[in-house]
PDB file of N, CA and C in Angstrom:
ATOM      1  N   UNK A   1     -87.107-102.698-164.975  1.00  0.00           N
ATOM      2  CA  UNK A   1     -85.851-102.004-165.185  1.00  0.00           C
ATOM      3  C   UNK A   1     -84.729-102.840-164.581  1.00  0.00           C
ATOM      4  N   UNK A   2     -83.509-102.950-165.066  1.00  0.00           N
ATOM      5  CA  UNK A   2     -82.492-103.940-164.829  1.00  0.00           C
ATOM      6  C   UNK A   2     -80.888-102.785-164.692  1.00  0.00           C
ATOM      7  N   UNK A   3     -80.574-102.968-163.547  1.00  0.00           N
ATOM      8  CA  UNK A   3     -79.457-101.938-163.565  1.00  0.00           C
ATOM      9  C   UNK A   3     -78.271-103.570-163.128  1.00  0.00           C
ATOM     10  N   UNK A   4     -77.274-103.098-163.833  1.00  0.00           N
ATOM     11  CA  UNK A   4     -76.487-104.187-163.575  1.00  0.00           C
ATOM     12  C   UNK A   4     -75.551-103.925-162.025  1.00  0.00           C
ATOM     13  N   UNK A   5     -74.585-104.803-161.385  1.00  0.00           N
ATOM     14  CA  UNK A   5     -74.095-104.779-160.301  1.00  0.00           C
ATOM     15  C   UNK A   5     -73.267-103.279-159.841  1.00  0.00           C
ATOM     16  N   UNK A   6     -72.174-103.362-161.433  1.00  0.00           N
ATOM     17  CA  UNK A   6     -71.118-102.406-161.563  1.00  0.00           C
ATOM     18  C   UNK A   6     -72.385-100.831-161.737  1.00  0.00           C
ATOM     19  N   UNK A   7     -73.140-100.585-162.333  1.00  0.00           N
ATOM     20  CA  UNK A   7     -73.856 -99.266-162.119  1.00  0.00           C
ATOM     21  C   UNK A   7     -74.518 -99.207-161.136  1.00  0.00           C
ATOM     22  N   UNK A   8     -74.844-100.311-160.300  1.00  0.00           N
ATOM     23  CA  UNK A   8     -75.771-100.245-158.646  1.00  0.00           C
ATOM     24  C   UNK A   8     -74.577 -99.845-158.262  1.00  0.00           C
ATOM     25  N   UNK A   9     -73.428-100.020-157.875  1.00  0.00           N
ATOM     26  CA  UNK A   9     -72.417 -99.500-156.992  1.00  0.00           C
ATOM     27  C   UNK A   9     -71.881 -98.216-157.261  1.00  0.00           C
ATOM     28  N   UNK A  10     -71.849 -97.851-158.705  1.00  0.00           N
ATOM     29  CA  UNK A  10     -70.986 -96.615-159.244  1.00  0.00           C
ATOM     30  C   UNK A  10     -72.352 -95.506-158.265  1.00  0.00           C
ATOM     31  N   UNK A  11     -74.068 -95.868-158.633  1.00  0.00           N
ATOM     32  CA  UNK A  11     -74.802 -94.922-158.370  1.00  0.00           C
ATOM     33  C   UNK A  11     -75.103 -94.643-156.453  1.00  0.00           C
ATOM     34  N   UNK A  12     -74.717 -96.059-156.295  1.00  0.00           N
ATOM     35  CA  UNK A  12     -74.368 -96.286-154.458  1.00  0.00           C
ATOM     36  C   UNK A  12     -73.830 -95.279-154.276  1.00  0.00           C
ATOM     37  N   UNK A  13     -72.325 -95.265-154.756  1.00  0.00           N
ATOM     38  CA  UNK A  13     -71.272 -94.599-154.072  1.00  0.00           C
ATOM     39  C   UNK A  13     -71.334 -92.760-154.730  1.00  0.00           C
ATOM     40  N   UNK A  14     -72.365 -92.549-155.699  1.00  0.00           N
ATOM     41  CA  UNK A  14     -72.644 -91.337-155.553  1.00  0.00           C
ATOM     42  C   UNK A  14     -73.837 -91.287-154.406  1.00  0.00           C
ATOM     43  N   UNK A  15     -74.495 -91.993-154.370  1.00  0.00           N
ATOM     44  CA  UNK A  15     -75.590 -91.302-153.377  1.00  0.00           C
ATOM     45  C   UNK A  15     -75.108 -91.437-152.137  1.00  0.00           C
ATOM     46  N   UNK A  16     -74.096 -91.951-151.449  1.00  0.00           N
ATOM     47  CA  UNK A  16     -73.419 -91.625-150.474  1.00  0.00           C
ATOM     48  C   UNK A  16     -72.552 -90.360-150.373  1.00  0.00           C
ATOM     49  N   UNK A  17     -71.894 -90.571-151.544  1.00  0.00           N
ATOM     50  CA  UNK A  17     -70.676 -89.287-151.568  1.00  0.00           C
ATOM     51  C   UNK A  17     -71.443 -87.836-151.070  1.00  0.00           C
ATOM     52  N   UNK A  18     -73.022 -87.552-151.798  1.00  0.00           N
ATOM     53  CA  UNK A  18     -73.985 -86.554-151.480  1.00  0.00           C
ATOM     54  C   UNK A  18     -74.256 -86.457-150.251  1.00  0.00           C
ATOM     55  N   UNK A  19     -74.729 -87.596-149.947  1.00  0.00           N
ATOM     56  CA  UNK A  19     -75.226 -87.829-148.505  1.00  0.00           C
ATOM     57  C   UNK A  19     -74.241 -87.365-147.543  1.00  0.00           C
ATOM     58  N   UNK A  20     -72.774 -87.559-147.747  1.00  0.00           N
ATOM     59  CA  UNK A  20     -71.385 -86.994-147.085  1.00  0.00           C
ATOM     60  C   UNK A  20     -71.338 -85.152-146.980  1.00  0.00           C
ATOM     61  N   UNK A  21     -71.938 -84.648-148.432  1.00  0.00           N
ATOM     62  CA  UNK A  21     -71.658 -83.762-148.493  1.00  0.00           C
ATOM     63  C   UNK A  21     -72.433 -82.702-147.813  1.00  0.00           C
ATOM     64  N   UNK A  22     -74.246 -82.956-147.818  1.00  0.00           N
ATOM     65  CA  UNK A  22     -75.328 -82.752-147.521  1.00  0.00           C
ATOM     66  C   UNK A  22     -75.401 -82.908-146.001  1.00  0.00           C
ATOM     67  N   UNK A  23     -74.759 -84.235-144.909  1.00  0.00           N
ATOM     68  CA  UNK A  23     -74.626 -83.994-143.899  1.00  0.00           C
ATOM     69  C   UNK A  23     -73.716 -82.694-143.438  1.00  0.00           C
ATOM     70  N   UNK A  24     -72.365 -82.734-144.105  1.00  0.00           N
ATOM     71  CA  UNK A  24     -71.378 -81.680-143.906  1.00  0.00           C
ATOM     72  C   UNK A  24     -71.879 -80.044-143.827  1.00  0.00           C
ATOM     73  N   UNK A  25     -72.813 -80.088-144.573  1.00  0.00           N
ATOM     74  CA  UNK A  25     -73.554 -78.429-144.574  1.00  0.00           C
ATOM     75  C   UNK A  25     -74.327 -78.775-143.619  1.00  0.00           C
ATOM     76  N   UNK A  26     -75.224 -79.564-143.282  1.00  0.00           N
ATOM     77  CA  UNK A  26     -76.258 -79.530-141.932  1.00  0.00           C
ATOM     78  C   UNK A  26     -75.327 -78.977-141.018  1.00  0.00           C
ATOM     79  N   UNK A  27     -74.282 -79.980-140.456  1.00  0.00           N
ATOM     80  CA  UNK A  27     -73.214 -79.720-139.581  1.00  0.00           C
ATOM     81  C   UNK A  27     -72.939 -78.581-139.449  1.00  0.00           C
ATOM     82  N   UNK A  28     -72.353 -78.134-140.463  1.00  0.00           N
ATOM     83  CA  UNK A  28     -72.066 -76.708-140.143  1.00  0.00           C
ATOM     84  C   UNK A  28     -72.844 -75.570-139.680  1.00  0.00           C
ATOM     85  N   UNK A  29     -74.318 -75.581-140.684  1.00  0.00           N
ATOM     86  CA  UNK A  29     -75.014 -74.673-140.067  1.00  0.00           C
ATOM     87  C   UNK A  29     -75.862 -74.721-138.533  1.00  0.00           C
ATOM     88  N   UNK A  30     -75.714 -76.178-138.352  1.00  0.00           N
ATOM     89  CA  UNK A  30     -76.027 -76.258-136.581  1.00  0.00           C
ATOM     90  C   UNK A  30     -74.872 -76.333-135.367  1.00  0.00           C
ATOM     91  N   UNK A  31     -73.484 -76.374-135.685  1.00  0.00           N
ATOM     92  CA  UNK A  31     -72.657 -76.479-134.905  1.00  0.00           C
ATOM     93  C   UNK A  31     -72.181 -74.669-134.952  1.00  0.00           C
ATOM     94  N   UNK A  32     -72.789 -74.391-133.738  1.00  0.00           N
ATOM     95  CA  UNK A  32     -72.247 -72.934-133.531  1.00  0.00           C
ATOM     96  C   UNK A  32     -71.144 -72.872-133.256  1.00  0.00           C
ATOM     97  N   UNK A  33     -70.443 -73.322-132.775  1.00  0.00           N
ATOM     98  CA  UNK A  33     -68.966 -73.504-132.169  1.00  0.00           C
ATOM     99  C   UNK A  33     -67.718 -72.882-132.944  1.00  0.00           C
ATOM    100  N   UNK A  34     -68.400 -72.113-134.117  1.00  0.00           N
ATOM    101  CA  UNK A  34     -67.301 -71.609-134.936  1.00  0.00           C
ATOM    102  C   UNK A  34     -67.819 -69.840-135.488  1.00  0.00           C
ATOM    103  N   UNK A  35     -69.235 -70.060-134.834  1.00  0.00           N
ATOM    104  CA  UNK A  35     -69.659 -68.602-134.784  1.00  0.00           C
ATOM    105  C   UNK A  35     -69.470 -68.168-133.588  1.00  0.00           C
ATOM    106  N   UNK A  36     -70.302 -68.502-132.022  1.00  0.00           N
ATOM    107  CA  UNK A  36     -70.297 -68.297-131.117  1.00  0.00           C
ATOM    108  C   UNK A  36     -69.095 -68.394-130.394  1.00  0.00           C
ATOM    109  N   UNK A  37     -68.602 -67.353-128.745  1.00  0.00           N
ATOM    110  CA  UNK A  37     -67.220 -67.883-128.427  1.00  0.00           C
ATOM    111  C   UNK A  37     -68.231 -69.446-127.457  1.00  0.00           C
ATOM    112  N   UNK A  38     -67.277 -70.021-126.947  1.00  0.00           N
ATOM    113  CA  UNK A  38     -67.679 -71.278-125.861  1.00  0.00           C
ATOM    114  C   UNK A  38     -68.898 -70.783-125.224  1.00  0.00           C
ATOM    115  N   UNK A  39     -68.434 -69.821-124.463  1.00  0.00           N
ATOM    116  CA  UNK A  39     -69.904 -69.563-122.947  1.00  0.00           C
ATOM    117  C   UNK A  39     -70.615 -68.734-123.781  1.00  0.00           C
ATOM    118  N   UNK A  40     -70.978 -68.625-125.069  1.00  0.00           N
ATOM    119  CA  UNK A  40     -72.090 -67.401-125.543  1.00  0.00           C
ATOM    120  C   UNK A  40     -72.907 -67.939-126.414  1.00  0.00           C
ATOM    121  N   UNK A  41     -73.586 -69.221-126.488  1.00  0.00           N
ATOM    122  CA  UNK A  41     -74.938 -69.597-127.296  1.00  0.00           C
ATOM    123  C   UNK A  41     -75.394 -69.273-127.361  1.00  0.00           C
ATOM    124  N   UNK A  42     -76.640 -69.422-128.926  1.00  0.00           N
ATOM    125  CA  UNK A  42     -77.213 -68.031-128.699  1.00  0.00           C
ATOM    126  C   UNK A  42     -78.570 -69.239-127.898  1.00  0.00           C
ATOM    127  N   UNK A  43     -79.643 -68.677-127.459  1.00  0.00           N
ATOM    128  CA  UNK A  43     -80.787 -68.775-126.367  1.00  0.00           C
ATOM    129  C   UNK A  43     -81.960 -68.320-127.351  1.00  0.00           C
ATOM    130  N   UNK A  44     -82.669 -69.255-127.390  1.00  0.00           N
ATOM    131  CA  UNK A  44     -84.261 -68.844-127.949  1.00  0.00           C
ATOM    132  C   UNK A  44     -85.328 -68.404-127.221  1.00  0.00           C
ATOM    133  N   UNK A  45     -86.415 -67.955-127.339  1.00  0.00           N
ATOM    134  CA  UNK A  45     -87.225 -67.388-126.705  1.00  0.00           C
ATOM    135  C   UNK A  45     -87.946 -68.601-125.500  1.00  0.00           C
ATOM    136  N   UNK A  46     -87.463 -69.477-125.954  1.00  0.00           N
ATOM    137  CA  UNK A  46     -88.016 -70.264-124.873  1.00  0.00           C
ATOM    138  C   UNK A  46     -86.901 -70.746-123.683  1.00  0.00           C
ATOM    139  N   UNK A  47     -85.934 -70.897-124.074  1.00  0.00           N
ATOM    140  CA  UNK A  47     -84.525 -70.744-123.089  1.00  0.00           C
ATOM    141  C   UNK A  47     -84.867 -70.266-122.186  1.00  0.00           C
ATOM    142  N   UNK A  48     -84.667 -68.355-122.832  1.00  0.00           N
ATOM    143  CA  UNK A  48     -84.433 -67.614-121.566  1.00  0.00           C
ATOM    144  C   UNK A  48     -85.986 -67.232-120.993  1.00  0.00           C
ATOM    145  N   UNK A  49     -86.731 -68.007-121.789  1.00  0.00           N
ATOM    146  CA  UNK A  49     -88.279 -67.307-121.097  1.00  0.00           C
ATOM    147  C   UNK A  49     -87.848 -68.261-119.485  1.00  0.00           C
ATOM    148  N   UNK A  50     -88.262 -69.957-119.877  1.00  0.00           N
ATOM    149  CA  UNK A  50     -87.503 -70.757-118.748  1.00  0.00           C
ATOM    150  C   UNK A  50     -86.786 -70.483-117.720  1.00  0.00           C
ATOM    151  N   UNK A  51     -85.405 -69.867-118.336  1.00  0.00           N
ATOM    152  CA  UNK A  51     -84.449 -69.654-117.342  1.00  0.00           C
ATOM    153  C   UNK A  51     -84.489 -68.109-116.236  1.00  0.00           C
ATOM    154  N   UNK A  52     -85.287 -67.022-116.954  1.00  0.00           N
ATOM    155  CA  UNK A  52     -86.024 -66.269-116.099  1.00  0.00           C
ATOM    156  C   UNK A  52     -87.255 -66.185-115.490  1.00  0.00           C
ATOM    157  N   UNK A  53     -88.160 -67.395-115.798  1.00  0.00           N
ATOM    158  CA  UNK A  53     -89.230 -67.982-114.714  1.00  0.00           C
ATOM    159  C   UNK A  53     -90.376 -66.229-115.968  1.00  0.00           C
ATOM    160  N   UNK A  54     -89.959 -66.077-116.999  1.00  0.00           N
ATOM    161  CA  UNK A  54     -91.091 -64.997-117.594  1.00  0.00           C
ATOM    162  C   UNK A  54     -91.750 -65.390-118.745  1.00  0.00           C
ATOM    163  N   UNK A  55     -92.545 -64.816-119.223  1.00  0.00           N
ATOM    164  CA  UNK A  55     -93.378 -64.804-119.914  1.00  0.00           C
ATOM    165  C   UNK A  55     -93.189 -64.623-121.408  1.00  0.00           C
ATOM    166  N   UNK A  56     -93.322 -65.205-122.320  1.00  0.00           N
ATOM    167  CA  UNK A  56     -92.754 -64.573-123.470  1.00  0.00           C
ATOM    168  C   UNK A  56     -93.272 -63.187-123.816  1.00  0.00           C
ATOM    169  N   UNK A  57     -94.174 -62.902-123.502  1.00  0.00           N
ATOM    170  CA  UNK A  57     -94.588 -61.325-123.588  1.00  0.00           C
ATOM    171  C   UNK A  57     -93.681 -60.317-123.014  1.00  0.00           C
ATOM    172  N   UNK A  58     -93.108 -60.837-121.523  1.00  0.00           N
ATOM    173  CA  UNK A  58     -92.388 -60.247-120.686  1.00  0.00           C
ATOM    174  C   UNK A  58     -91.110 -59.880-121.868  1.00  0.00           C
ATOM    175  N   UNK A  59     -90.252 -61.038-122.588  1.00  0.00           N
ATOM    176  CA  UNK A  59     -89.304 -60.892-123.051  1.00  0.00           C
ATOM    177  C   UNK A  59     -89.499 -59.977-124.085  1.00  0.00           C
ATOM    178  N   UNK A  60     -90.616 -59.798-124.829  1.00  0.00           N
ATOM    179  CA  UNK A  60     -91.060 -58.847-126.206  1.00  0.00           C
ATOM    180  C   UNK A  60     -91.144 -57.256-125.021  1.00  0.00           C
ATOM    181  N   UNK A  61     -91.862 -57.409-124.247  1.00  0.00           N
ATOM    182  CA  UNK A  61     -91.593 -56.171-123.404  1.00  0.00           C
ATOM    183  C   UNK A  61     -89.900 -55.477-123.250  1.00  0.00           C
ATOM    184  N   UNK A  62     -88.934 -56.647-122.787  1.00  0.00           N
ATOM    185  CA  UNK A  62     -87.535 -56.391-122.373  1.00  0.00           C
ATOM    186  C   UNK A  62     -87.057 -56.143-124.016  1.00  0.00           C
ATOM    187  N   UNK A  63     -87.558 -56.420-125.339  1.00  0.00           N
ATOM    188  CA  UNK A  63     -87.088 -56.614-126.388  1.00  0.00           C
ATOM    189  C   UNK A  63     -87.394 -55.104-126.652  1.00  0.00           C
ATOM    190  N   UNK A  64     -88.805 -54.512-126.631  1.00  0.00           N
ATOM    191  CA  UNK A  64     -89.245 -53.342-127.025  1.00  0.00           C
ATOM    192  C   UNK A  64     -89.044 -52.064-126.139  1.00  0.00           C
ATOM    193  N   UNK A  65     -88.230 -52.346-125.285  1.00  0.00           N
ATOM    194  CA  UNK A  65     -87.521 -51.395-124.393  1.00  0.00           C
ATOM    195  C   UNK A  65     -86.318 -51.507-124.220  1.00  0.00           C
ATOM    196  N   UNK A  66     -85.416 -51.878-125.054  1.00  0.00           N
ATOM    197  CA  UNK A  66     -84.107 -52.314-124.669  1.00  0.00           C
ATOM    198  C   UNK A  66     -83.607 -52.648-124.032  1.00  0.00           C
ATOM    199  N   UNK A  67     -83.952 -53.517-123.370  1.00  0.00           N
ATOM    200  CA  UNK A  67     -83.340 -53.733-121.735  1.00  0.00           C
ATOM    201  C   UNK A  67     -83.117 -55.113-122.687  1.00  0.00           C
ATOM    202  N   UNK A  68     -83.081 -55.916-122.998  1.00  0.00           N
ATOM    203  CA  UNK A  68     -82.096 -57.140-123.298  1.00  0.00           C
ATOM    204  C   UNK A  68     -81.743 -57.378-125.310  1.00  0.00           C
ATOM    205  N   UNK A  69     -80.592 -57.481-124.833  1.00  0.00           N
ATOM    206  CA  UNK A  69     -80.372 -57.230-126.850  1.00  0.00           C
ATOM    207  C   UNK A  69     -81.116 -58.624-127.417  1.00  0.00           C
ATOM    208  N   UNK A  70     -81.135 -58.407-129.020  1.00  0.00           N
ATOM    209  CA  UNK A  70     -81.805 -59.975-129.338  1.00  0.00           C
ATOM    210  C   UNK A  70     -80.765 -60.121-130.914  1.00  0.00           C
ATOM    211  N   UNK A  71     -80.746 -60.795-131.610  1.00  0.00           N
ATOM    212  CA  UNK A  71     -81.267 -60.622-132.829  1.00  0.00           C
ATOM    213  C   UNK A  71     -81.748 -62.080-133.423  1.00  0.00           C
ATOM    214  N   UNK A  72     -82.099 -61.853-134.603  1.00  0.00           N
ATOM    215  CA  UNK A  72     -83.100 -62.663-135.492  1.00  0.00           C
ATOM    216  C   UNK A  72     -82.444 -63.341-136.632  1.00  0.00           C
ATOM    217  N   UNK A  73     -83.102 -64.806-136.989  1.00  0.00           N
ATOM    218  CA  UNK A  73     -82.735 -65.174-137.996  1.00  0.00           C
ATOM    219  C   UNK A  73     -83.849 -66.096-138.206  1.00  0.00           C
ATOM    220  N   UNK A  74     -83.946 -65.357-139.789  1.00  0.00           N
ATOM    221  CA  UNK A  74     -85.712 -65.597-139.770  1.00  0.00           C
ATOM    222  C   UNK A  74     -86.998 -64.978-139.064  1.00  0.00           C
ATOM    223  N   UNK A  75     -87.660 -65.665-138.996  1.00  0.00           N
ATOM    224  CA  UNK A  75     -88.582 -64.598-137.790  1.00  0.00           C
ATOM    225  C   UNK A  75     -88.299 -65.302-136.160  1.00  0.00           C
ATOM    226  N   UNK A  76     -87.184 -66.103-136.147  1.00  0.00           N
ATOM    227  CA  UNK A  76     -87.169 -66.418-134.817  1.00  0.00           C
ATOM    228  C   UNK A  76     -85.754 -65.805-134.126  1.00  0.00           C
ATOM    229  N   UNK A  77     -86.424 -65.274-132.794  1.00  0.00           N
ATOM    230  CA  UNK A  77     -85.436 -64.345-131.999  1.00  0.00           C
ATOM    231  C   UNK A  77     -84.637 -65.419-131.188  1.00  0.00           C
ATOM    232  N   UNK A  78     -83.464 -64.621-131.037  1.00  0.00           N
ATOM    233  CA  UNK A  78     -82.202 -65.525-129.894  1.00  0.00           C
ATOM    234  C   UNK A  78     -81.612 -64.630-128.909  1.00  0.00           C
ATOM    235  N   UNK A  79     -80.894 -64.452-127.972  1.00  0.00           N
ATOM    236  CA  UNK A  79     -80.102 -63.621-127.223  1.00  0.00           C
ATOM    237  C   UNK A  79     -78.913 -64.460-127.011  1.00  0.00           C
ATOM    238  N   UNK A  80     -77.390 -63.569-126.599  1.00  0.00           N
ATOM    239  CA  UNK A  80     -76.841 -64.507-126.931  1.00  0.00           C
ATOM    240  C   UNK A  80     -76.805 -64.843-125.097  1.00  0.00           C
ATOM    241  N   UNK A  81     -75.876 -65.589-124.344  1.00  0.00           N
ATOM    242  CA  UNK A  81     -75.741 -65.487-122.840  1.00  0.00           C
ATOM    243  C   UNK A  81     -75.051 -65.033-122.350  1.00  0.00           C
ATOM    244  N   UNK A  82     -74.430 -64.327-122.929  1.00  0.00           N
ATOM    245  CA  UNK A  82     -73.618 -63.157-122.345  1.00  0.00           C
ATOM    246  C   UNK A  82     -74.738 -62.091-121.924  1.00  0.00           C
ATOM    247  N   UNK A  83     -75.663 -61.578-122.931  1.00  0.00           N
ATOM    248  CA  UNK A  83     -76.521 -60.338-122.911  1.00  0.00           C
ATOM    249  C   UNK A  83     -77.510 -60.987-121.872  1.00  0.00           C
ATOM    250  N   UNK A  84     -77.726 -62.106-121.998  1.00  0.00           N
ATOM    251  CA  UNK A  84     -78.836 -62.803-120.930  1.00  0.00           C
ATOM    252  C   UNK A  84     -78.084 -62.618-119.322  1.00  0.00           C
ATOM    253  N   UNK A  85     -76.699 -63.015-119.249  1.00  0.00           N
ATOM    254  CA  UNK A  85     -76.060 -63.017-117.729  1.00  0.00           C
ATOM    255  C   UNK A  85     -76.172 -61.622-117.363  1.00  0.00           C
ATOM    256  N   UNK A  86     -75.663 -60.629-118.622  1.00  0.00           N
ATOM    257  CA  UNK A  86     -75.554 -59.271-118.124  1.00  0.00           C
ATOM    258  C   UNK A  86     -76.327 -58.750-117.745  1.00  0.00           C
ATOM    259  N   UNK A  87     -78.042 -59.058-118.326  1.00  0.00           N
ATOM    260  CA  UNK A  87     -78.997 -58.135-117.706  1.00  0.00           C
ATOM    261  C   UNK A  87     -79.777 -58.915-116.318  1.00  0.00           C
ATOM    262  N   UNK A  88     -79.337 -59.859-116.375  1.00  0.00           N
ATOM    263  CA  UNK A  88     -80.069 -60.482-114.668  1.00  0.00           C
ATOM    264  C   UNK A  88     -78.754 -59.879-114.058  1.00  0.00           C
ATOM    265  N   UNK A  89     -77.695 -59.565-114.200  1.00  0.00           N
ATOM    266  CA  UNK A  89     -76.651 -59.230-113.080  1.00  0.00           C
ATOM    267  C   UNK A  89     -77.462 -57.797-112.754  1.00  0.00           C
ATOM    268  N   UNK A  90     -77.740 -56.584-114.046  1.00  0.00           N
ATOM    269  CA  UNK A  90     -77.793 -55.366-113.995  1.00  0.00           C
ATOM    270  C   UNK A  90     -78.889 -55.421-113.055  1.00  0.00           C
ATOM    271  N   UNK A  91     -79.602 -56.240-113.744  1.00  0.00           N
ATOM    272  CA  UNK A  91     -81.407 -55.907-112.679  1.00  0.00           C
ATOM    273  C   UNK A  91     -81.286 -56.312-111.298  1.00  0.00           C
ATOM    274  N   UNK A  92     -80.117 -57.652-110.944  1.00  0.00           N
ATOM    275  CA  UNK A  92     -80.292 -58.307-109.715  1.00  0.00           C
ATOM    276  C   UNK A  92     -79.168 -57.249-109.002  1.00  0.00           C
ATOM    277  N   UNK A  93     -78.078 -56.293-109.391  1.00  0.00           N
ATOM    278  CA  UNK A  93     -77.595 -55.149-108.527  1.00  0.00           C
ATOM    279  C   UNK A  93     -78.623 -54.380-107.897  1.00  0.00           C
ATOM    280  N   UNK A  94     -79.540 -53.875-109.698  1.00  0.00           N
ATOM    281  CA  UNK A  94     -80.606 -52.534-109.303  1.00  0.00           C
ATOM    282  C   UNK A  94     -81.199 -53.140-108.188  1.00  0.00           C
ATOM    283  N   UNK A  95     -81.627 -53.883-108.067  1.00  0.00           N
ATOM    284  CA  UNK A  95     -82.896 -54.478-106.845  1.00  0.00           C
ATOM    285  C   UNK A  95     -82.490 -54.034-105.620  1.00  0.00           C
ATOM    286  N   UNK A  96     -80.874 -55.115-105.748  1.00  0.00           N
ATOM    287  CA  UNK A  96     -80.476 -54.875-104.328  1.00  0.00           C
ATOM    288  C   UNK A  96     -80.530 -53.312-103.819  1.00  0.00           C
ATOM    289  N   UNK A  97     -79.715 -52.590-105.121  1.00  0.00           N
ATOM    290  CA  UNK A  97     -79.295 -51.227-104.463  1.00  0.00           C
ATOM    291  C   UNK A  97     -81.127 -50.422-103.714  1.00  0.00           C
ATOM    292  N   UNK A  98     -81.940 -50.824-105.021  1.00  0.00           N
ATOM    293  CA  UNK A  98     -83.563 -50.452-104.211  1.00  0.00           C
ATOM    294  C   UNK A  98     -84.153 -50.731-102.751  1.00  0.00           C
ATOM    295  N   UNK A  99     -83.247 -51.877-102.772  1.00  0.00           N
ATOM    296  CA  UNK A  99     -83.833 -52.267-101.312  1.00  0.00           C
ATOM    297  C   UNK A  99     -83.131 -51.715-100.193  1.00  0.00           C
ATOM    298  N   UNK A 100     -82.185 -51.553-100.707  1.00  0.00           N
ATOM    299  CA  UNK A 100     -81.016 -51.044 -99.427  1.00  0.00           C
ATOM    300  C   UNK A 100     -81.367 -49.741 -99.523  1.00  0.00           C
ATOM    301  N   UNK A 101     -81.818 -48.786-100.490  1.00  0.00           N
ATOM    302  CA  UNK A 101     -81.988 -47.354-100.522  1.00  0.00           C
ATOM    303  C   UNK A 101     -83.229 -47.217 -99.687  1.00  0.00           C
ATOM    304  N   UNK A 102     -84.565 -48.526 -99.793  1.00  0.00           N
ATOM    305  CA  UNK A 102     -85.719 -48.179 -99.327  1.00  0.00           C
ATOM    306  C   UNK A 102     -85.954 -48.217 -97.771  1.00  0.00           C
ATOM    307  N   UNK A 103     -84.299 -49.175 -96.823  1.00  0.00           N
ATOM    308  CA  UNK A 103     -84.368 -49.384 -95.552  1.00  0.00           C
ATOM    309  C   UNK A 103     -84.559 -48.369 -95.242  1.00  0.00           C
TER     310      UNK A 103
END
C-alpha cells in the first residue's frame, strides 16, 4: 500500500486533532476541580480505610449504619472529606465527652 506524503500528513494531523480531543474528555472526567469545592475530594475506600487506621468492613459497617455518608459511581464507593473530617470530629468529641462522663 502506498499513501503519498500530502495524505500521510492530512491523516497525521487528523489522528492528532482526535488524540487532542480524546485527551480533553479524559481530562475532564478526572480533573475534579470543577465538580468538587478545593478541600472536598472525593476519598475511596481505600483512602479513608488508611487514613482511619480501619478495616474496609469497618467502613461498610459506618456505611450500613449511617454514621458516614458515601456515594457511588459505578460499583465503587467514595466519601467526600468534608463527611470524612466531620465524622472523626463527631466521634473524636463523643469519646472525649465518654471519658470525661466516665471519671
Amino acid at each position: 500500500m502506498y499513501i503519498n506524503n500530502e495524505d500521510f500528513v492530512k491523516w497525521a494531523a487528523l489522528i492528532a486533532q482526535n488524540q487532542k480531543e480524546t485527551n480533553s474528555k479524559l481530562n475532564s472526567l478526572i480533573n475534579t476541580n470543577d465538580v468538587f469545592d478545593k478541600d472536598d475530594k472525593p476519598l475511596d475506600n481505600q483512602d479513608v480505610s488508611l487514613m482511619l487506621n480501619v478495616s474496609h468492613r469497618t467502613l461498610q459497617r459506618y456505611r450500613d449504619n449511617d454514621l458516614l455518608p458515601f456515594f457511588k459511581i459505578g460499583q465503587k464507593v467514595y466519601y467526600r472529606t468534608s463527611d470524612v473530617r466531620n465524622f472523626v470530629f463527631k466521634y473524636q468529641q463523643q469519646a472525649k465527652t465518654e471519658t470525661k462522663g466516665g471519671q
